[in-house]
Structure formats: C-alpha cells, structure tokens
Protein backbone atom coordinates (compact mmCIF):
# COMPACT_ATOMS: atom_id res chain seq x y z
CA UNK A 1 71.24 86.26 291.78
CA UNK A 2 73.26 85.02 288.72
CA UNK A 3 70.06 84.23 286.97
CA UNK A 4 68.21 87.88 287.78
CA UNK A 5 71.38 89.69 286.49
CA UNK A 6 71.27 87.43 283.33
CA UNK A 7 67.83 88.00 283.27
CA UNK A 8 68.49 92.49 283.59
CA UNK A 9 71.25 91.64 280.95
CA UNK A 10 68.84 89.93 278.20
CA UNK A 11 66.47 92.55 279.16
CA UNK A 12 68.48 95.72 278.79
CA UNK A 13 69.40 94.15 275.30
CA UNK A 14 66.42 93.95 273.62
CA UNK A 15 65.11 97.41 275.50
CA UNK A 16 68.31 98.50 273.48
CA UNK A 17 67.28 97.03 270.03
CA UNK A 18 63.93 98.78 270.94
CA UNK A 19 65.04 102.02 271.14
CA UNK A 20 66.96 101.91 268.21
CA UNK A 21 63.59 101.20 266.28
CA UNK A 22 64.28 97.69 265.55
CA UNK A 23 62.24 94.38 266.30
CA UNK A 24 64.49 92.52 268.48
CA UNK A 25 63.28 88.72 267.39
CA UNK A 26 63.98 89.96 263.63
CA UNK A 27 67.35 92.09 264.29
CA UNK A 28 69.11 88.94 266.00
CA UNK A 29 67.44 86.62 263.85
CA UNK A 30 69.23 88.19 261.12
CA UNK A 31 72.48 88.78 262.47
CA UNK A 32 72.78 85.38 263.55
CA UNK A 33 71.53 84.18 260.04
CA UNK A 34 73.85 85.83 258.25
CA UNK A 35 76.96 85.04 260.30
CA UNK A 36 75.86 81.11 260.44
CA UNK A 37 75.80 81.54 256.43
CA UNK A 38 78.68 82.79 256.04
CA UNK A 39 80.61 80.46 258.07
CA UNK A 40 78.60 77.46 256.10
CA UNK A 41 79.97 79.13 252.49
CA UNK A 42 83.20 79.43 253.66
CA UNK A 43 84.21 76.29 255.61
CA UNK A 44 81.57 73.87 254.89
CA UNK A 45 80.72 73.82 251.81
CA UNK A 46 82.73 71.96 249.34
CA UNK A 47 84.43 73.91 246.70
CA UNK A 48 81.70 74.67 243.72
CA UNK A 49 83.23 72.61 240.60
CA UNK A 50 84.33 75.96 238.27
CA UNK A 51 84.38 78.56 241.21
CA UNK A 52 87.73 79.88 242.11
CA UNK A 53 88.25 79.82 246.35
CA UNK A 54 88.31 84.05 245.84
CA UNK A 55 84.69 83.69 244.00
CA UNK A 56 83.61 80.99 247.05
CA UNK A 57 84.92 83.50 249.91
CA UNK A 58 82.94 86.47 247.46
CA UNK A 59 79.91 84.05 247.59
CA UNK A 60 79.95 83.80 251.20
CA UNK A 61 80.38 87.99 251.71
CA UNK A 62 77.81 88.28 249.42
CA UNK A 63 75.17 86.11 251.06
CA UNK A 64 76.11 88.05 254.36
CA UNK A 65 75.83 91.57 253.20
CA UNK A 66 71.91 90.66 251.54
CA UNK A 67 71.09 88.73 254.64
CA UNK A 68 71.77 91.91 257.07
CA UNK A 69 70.44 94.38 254.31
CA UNK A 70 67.16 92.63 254.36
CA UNK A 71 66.82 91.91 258.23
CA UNK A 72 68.82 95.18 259.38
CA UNK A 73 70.63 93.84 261.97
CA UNK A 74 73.40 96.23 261.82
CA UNK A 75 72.93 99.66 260.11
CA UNK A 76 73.00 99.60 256.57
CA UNK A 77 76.38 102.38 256.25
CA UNK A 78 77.94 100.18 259.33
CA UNK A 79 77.41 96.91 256.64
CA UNK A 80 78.67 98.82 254.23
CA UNK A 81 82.17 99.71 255.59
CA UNK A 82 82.88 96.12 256.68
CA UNK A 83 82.72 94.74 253.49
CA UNK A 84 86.40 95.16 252.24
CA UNK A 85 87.64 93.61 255.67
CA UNK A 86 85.52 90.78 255.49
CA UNK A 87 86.46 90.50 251.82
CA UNK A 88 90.25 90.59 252.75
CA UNK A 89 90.00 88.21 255.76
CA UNK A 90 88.26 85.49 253.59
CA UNK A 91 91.14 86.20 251.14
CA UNK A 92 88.70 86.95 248.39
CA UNK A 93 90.42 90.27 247.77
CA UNK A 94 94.33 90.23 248.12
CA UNK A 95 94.86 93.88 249.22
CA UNK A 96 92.63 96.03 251.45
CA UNK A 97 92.69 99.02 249.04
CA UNK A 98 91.70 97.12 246.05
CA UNK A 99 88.51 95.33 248.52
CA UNK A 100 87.47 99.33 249.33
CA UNK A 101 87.58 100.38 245.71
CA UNK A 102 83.65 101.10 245.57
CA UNK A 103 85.45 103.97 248.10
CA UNK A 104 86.69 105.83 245.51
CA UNK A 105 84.87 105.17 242.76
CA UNK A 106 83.69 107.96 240.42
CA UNK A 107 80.06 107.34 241.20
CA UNK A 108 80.62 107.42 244.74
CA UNK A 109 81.66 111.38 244.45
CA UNK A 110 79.30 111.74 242.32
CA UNK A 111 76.72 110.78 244.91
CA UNK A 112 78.29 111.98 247.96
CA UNK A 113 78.13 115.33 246.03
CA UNK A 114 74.61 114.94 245.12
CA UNK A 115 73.91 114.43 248.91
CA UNK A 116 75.89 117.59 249.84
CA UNK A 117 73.38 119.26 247.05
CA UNK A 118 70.47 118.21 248.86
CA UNK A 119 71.98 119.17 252.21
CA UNK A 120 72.36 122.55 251.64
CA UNK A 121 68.69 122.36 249.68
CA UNK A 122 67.50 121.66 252.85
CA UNK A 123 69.23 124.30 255.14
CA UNK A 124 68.04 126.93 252.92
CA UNK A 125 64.83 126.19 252.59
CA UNK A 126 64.68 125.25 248.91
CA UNK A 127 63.39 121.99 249.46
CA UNK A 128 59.83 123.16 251.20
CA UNK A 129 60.24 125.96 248.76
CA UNK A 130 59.82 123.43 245.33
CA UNK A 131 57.77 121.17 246.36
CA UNK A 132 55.06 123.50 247.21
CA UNK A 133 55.42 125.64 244.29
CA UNK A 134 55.05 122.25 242.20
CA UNK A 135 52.18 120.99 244.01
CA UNK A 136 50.79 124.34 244.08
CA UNK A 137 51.31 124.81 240.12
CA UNK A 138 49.59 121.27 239.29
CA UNK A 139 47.12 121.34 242.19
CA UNK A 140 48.04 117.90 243.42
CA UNK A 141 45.54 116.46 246.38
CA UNK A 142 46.00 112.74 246.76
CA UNK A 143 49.74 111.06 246.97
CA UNK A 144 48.92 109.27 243.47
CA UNK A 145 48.34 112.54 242.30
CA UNK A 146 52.07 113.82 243.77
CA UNK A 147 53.47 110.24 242.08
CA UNK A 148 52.09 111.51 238.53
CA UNK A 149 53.08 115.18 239.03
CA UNK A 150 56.62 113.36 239.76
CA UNK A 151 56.32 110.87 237.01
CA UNK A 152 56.00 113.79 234.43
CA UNK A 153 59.16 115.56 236.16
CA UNK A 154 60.82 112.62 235.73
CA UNK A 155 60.43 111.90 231.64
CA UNK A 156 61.58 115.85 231.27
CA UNK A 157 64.63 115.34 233.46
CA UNK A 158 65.30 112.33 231.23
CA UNK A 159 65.89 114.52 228.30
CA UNK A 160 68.47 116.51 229.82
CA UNK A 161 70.39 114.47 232.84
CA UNK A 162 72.02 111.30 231.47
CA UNK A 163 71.73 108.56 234.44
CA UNK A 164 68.74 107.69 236.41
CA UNK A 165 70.68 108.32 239.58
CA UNK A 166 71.32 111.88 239.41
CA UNK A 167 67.83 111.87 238.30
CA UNK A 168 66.89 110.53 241.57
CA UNK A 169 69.17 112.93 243.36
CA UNK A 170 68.02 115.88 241.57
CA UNK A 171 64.39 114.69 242.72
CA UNK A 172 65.38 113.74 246.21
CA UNK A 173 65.58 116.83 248.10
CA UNK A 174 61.80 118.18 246.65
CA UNK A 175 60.41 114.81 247.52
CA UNK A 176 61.47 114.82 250.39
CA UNK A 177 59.73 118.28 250.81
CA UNK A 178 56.41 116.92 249.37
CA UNK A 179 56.72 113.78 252.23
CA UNK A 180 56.82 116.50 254.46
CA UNK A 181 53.62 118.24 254.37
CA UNK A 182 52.01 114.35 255.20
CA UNK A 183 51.02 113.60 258.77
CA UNK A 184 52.42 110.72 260.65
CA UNK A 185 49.03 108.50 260.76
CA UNK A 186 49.79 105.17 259.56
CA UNK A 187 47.80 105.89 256.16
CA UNK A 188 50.30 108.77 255.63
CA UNK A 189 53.26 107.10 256.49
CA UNK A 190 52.50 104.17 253.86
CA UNK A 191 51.29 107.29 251.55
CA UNK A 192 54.87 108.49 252.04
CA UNK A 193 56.76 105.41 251.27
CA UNK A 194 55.15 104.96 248.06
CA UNK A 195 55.44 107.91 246.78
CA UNK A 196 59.03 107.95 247.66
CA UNK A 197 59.56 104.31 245.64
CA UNK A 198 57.44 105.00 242.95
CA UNK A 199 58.65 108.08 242.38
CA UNK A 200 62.38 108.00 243.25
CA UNK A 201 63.13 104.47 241.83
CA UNK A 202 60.33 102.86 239.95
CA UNK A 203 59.73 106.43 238.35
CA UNK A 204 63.81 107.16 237.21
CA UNK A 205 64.77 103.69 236.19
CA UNK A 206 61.39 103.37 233.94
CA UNK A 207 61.91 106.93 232.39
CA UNK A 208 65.56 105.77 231.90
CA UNK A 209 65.16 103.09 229.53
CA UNK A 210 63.32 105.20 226.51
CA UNK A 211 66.19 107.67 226.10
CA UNK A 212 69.22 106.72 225.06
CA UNK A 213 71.20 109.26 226.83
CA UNK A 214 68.97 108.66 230.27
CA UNK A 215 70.59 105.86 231.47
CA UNK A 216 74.33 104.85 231.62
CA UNK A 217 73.42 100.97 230.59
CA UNK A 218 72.46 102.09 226.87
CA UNK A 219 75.10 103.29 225.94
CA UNK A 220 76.85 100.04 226.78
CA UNK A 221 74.41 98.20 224.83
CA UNK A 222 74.74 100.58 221.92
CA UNK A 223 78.31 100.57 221.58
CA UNK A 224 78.30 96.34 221.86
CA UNK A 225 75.94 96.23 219.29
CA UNK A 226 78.20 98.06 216.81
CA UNK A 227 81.53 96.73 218.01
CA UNK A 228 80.07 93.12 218.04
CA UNK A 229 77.62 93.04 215.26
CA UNK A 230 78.54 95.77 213.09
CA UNK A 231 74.87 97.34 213.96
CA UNK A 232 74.12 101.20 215.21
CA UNK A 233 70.98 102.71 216.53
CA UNK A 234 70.49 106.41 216.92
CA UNK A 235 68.92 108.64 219.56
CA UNK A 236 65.49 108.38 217.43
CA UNK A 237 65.57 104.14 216.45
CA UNK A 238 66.06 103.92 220.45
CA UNK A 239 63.24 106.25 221.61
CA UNK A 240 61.26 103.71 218.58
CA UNK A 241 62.29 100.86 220.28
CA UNK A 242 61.96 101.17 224.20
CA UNK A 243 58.92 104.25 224.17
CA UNK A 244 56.16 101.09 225.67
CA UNK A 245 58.25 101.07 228.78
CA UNK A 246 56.39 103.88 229.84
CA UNK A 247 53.06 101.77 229.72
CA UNK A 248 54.91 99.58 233.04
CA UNK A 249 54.81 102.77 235.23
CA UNK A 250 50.89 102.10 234.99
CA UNK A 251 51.54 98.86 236.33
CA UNK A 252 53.43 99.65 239.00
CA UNK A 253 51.54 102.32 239.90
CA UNK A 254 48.55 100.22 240.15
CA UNK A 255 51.01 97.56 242.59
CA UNK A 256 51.94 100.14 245.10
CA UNK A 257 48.76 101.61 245.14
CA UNK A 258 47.22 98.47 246.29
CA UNK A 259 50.60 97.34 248.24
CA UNK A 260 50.08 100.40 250.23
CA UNK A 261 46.25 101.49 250.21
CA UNK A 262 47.19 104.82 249.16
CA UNK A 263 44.07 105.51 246.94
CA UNK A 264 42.38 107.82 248.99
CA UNK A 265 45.36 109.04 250.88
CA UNK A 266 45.29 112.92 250.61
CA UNK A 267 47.45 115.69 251.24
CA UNK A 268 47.02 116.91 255.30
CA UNK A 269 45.03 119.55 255.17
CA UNK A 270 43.78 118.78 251.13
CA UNK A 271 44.92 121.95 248.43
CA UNK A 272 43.61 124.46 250.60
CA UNK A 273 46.53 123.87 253.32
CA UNK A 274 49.11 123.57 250.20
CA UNK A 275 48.15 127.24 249.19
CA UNK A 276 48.10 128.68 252.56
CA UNK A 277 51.65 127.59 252.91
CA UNK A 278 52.95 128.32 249.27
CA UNK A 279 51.51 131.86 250.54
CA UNK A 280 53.26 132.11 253.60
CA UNK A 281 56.59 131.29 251.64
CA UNK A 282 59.07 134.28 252.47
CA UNK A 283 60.07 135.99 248.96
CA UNK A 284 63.24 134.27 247.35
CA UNK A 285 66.48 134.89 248.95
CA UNK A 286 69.84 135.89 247.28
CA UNK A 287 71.25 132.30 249.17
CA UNK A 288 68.24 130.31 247.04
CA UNK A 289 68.44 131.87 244.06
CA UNK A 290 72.56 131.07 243.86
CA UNK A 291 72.19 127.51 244.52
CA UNK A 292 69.82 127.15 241.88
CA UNK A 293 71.94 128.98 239.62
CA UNK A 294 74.74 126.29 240.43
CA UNK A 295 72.33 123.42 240.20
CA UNK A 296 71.23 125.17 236.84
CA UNK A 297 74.47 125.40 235.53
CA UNK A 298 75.90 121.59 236.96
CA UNK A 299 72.59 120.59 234.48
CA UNK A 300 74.20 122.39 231.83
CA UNK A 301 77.99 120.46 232.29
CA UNK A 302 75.77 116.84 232.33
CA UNK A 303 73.89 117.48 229.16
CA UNK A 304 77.07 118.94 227.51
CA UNK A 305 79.31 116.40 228.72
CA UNK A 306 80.05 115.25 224.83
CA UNK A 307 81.61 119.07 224.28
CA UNK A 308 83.79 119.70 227.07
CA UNK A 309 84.12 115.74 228.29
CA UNK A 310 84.36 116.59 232.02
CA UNK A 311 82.67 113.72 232.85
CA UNK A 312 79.55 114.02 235.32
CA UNK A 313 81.02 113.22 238.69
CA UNK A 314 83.91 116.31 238.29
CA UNK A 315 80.98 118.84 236.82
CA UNK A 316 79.18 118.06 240.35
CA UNK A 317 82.13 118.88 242.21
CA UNK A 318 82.77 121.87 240.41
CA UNK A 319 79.66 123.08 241.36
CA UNK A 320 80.47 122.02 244.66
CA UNK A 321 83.60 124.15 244.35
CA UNK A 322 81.30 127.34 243.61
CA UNK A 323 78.86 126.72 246.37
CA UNK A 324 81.62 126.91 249.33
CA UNK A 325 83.60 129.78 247.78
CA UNK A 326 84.22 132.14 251.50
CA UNK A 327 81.19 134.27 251.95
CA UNK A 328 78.61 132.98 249.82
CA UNK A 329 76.32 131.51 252.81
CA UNK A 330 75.17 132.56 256.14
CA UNK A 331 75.02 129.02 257.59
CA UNK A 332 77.76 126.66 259.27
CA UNK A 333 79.35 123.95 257.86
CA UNK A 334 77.69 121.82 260.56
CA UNK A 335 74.37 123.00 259.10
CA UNK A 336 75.52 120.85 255.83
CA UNK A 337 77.20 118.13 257.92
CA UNK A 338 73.84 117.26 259.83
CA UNK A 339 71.98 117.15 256.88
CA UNK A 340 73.72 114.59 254.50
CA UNK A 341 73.24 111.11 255.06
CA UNK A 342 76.82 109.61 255.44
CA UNK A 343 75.25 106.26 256.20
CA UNK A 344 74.31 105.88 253.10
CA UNK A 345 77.58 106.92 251.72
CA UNK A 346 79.07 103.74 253.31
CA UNK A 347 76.57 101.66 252.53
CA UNK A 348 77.03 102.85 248.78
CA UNK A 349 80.33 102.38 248.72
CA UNK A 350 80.56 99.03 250.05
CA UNK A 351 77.73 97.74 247.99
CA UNK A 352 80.27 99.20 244.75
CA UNK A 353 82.87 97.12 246.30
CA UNK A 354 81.39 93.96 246.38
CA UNK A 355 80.62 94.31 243.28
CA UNK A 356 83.83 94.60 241.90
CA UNK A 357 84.70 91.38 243.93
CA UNK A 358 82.00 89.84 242.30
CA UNK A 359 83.67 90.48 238.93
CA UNK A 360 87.24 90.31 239.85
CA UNK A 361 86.89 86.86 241.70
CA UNK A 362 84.46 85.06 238.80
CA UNK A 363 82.01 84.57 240.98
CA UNK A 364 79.32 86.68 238.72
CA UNK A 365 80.41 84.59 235.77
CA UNK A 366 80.48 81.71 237.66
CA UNK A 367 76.54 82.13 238.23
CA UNK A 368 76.21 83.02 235.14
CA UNK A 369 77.52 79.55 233.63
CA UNK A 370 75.10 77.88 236.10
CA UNK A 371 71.73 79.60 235.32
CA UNK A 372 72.56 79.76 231.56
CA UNK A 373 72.40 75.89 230.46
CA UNK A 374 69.24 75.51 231.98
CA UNK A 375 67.90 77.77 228.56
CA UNK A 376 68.84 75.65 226.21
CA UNK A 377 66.23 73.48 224.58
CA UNK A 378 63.10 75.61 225.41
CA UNK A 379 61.23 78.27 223.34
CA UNK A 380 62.23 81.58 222.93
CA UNK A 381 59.64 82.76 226.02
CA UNK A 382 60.71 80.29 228.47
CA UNK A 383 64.33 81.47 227.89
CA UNK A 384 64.05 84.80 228.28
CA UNK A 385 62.13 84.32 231.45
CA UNK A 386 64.85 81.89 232.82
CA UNK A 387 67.45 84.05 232.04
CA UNK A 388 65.33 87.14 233.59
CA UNK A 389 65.36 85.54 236.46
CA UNK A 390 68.77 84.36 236.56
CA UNK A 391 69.84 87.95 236.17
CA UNK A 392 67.52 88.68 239.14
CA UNK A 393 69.50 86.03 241.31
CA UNK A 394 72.99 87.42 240.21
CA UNK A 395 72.00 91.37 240.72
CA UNK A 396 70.97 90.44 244.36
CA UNK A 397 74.80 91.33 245.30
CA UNK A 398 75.70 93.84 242.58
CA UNK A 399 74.51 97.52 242.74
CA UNK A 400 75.92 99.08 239.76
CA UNK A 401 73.77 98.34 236.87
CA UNK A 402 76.80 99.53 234.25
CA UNK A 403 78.78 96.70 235.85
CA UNK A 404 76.32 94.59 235.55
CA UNK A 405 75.34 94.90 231.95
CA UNK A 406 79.33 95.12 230.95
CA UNK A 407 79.32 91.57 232.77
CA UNK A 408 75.93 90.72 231.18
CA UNK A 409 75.85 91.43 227.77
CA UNK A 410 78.83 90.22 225.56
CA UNK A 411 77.56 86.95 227.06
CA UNK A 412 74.30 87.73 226.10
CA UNK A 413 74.96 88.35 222.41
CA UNK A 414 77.53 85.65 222.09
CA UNK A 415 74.80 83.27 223.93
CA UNK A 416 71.96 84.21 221.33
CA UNK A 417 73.26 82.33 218.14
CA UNK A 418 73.57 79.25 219.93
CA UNK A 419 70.06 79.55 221.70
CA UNK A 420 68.38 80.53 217.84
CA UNK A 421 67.66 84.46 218.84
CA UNK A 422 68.22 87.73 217.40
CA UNK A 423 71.04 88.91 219.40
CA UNK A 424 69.97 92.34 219.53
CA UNK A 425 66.41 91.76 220.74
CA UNK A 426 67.39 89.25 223.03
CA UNK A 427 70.39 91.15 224.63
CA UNK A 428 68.14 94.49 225.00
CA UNK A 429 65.27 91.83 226.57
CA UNK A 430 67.04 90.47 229.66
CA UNK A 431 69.46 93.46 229.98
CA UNK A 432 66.72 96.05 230.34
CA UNK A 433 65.00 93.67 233.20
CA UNK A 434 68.49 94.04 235.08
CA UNK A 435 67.68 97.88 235.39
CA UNK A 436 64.13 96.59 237.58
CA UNK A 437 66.16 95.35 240.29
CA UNK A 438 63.61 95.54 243.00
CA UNK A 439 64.50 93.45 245.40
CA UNK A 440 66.69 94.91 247.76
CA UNK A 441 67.75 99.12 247.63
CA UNK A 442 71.71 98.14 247.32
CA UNK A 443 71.06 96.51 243.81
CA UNK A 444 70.15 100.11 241.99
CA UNK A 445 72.22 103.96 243.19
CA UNK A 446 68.76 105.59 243.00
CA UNK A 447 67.65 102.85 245.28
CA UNK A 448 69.97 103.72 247.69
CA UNK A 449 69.60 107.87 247.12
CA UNK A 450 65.34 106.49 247.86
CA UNK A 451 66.42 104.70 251.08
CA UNK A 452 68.20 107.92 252.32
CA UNK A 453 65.25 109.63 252.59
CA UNK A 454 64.51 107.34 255.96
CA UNK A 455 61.12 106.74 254.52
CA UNK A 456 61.09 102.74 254.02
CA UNK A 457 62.87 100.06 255.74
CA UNK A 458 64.32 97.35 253.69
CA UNK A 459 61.71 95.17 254.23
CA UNK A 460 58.98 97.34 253.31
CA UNK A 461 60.98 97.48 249.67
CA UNK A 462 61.69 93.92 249.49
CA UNK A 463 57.75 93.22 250.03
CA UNK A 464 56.44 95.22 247.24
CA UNK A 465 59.40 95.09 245.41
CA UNK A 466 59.13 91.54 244.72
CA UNK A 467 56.06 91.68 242.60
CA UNK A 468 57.57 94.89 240.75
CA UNK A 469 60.29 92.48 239.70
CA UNK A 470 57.53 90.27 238.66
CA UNK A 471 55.26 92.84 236.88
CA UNK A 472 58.95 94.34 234.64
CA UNK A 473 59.76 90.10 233.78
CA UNK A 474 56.61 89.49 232.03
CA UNK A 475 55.86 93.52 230.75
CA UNK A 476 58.90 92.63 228.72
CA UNK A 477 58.11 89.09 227.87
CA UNK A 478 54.49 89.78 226.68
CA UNK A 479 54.52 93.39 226.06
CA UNK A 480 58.07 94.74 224.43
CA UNK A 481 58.88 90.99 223.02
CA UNK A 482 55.85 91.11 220.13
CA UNK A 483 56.51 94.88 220.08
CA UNK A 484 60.42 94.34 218.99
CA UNK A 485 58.56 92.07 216.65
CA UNK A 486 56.44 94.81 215.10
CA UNK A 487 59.49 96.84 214.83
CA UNK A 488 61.49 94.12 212.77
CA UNK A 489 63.53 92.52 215.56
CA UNK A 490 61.66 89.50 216.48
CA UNK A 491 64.03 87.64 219.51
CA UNK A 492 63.01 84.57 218.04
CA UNK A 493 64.34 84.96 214.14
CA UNK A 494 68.38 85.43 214.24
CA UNK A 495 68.14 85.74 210.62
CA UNK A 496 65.64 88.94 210.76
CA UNK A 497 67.12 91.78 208.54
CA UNK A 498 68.20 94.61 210.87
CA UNK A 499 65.35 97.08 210.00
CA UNK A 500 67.25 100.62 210.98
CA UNK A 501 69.60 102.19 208.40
C-alpha cells in the first residue's frame, strides 16, 4: 500500500512539472544541481587564497542563481526574489535592504515602466497596429526579412534613445506583434524565437556600440579615457572607430539562421494575409493616438537628457504620470496589470542585486586577479582572447553591463602598460566583447526585456548563444583589432601617437 501511494506521490509530481511545461528529468536535475553546489561553495570548499568569506558566500549564490536560470527549475522572477535572502543567510550581504538593492535601482523603474508601456500597447491595440503597418510599408515575407526590417529600426533608434535597453523596450511591444501573425508549427515557433533574439538583443546591443550616445558603457569608456589618459574622442572619432560592428550582425544573422532553419520560414498566410489585415485595421483611435504622443514625447526627454538632466528612468515615469491622469482610458487597471510581465521584474531585480554583491564582496575582482596573470607573456592576440573570455566567465553572474565595465576597465587600462598595449585599443577591445554577453538572458537588461516576450526558454538562448559569444570574440580579434590599426590605434604599439585631435 505504502509503496502504491509513494508510487501516486512520485507520479502526481512529475504530472505536476508537466503541466507547468517543464521536463521533469531536467527541472529536478537542476534544482538539485544547484542546491548541491551551493552547499559545496559554501561549506566545503576551502577558503580561495585572496577571496574574502562575503566574496566565497557571493560565489556560491552566484553559481546557484546561473545553475537554475539555465535548467529552470524554479521560475526565473521566483529566482530572482530569493536572491537577497540567500545572500543575507550566507552572510555575504550584512543587511537585507542593502542584498535587495537591484530592487530599487534606477534601471529597475526604468524597466518596470517600460513594461507598463508595452502593457497598455497591447490593450489598445497598438502593438498589432505597428507591426503590420511596418511589415506592410517594407513588404516583409520571410522572418529574415522581419529581422532586417528590425535591424534597420534598430540603427535609427540608436540615434535618438541612448541605451540599448530602452531600445529593446521600445521594440518589444511591435515584435511581439510581428511574432504574432506566425502560426504555432514548429518551423514558426523557431521562426519566432529568432527573430525575437536577433532582433531584440543581438540587433540593440550591436547597433549600440557605433554611437556613442547608444549605449550607457561608452560613455564610461569615454570619460576613463580622458580622466586616465588625458585623451577625448567625440561623437564623430567614435562612429570612426566602432562603424565595422555593424558587419557582426551579418554574422549572427547567418548563426541563427542556421541555429534555427529559419531560411524559408514565411509569414502565415505570405504578404497577401499581412495586407488583408493592415486593411481590416479599425481607423486610429483618440486612446492610440495619445499614447503615442506620450511615447513621442518620453523620446524627446531621453535624447534631451543633457538640457533638462532628468535622467531617463524619471522622464519614463513622467510619461507614466500622463498616461493614468483620471479619464484618459476606457480600460481597467487590471487590463494593464495582466499584461506586464512582473516575473521578469523580479528576476531583473535580483539579477541587479547580485551584481552589486559581486562588487561589494570582491568577488568580481577576485576573478579578475585570477584570469588576468594567465595574459602575461603571450602576444597581443592570445591576450585579448584570454581576457575575452575571462570577461565571459565573470559576466555569467552580472547583468548590468555599466557595472561591469566600471569594474572592468580602470583595470583594463592600468593592465595595458604592463602587458605592452595601447591602453585605449585594448580597453575598447575586451570591454566592447562584455556588451555580447550571450550566454544566459540575466547577463544583458535587453536580454531579459527579449525573455519576457515568453518566446525562448533559457536553454534555447544558451544553445545559440554560445557560438554568438564565439562569433563577437574573434569579429573583434580579427576584424576591429587590424581595423583600430588602420585608424592609428594599433593594441599592440603603447607608444602609437593618439591620432584624433
């Protein structure tokens, strides 16, 4: 009797995991995985020579949080929200506000905002509303076609919204429009997912990295460079310097296409089915044309954020503000509520404050101090792809790439002298890899606003992400190394005059 009810117990268990979506044999492989590690980092293994107890117990919250990301034991928001406890119970964090301070962290508002945007995108009807107007404007058929319609948005949202995440959030709610209008055959559910990646991650972060004002992590390495080295580059020298990126989205492009035999993946229905619906559109309402107004003029407070210095996260609650003044909108609050993805709120926020455990306990400089003596002594190639790659290891746990560079880079340029490189070229080199985080969605925000469409699992972005990381380590090795070179910074000559006056 005992055994049959065991038996019913086991098997109402897994029927559970089941129904939840979930492989049971990979859901409690993981959970078990990542409990066993952490138990191992935190009681059995010795005490890393250099690594404070507070970086250990970081280590061993760390290795948790990546091993139930990837295996998605628990859900990722649920992962998310124990992170400060876990980081306070291993006493790697003293206090529990200062563990949950990736809670109320400006970029956190600013997401949660950009969520609420796409929410009430989607109960008015906006979202089905752009996307066909855009595919009906360029006549898109195939999903590689959407992904270059979406590329091109991309590179003219660059100009005008300065960080690749509200780039990705702005983008969000009309991809997720364009998914829409594919079938659920498993050709156009693999069409979906990479036009969701390429587009919403691959497609923001490259776009990011040739204007200076596109991406938060320039500006970091700007102002180092002329704190630290008495150098300056302008909004033109940058464009100069990082304009081949663009050439990687062709190689990516080409990856994901493969990854997910999307080549001949159409559109349901092909052109003709986007027109008949773009003609069954009802005419613009009063509700649609307001919100865009307020998105219109929250694009107008980011690009003029140098004038009036309200800094992006306040301008998109402003315009939050406006949008649920009494009597503006027909539609309940609960109409907003269902539609933004609080999940990934929490799973934001968590990932933001493990990251500032990361800094706060040494453990990111701690790994830093490990992978960097293994440069010395080889040529200026092999460096740069060991150090690549040790910024790939480190970034596994971190999701803000600002934090990550501020941790990065004054080692970087202080590290250069000693290695014989030109600081500058060798800084930009392994700092703009950290921006191709690929691995897992928690190491980039537009990652995470990607993974909140409910398009991908984790797994699916870990498997062709790995080989994006790849493809960005040696497109700047190989490709933007010798062209640095061309423009008068060659990594491997220190004494190089600096070629911009």
């Amino acid at each position: 009797m005992s055994d049959i009810a065991q038996s019913g117990f086991f098997s109402k268990f897994k029927d559970n995991i089941i129904a939840t979506g979930l492989r049971p044999s990979k859901s409690l492989a993981g959970f078990f995985l990542a409990w066993a590690a952490f138990f191992v980092i935190l009681w059995v293994i010795p005490q890393p020579a250099g690594l404070t107890p507070a970086g250990k117990a970081t280590l061993a919250v760390v290795v948790w949080a990546c091993i139930m990301w990837i295996f998605e034991s628990m859900p990722a928001g649920i992962t998310g929200m124990l992170i400060p406890m876990l980081l306070v119970l291993c006493c790697a964090v003293e206090k529990f506000p200062k563990a949950a301070s990736g809670f109320t962290t400006p970029v956190v508002f600013l997401c949660l905002a950009a969520f609420l945007f796409a929410a009430l995108m989607q109960a008015a009807g906006l979202d089905k509303r752009i996307a066909l107007s855009l595919l009906h404007k360029v006549k898109v058929k195939t999903v590689n076609g959407v992904i270059w319609a979406m590329f091109g948005a991309n590179i003219l949202l660059s100009f005008i919204i300065p960080a690749a995440n509200a780039r990705a959030a702005t983008l969000l709610p009309v991809v997720n429009g364009i998914t829409k209008l594919f079938g659920d055959t498993p050709q156009e559910q693999a069409g979906k997912k990479a036009i969701v990646i390429q587009t919403l991650v691959y497609g923001s972060m490259i776009s990011g990295m040739c204007i200076m004002t596109a991406h938060l992590p320039n500006f970091v390495l700007v102002s180092l460079f002329e704190s630290e080295l008495a150098l300056n580059l302008s909004y033109l020298d940058w464009f100069k310097l990082q304009w081949p990126y663009l050439g990687m989205f062709v190689l990516t492009q080409w990856w994901v296409q493969h990854y997910f035999k999307t080549k001949n993946v159409s559109i349901k229905g092909g052109i003709e089915s986007v027109q008949k619906q773009y003609k069954e559109l009802p005419k613009t309402s009063q509700t649609e044309w307001l919100i865009l107004s307020v998105f219109a003029f929250v694009a107008l407070m980011w690009v003029t954020e140098d004038i009036h210095k309200i800094q992006s996260h306040n301008s998109a609650l402003i315009g939050l503000a406006i949008l649920f003044t009494p009597g503006l909108f027909s539609f309940k609050w609960k109409d907003v509520q269902d539609r933004t993805i609080w999940g990934t709120f929490l799973l934001l926020a968590g990932a933001l404050s493990m990251s500032a455990a990361m800094g706060s306990s040494g453990l990111a400089q701690w790994l830093s101090d490990v992978i960097h003596p293994f440069a010395a002594g080889h040529p200026w190639w092999m460096i740069l792809l060991i150090l690549m790659v040790g910024t790939h290891v480190i970034r596994l746990g971190m999701l803000s790439n600002v934090a990550a560079i501020t941790m990065l880079a004054p080692i970087l340029v202080a590290l250069a002298p000693r290695l014989g490189l030109h600081p500058v070229a060798f800084t930009m080199l392994v700092s703009d890899t950290d921006s191709f985080a690929y691995i897992l969605p928690t190491q980039i925000t537009a990652a995470v606003i990607a993974y909140s469409s409910g398009t991908f699992s984790m797994s699916d972005y870990a498997r062709v992400g790995w080989v994006s990381v790849l493809i960005a380590i040696a497109y700047g090795t190989f490709i933007m190394a010798p062209w640095y070179a061309y423009m008068g910074i060659p990594v491997w000559d220190p004494a190089a005059p600096w070629p911009f006056k």
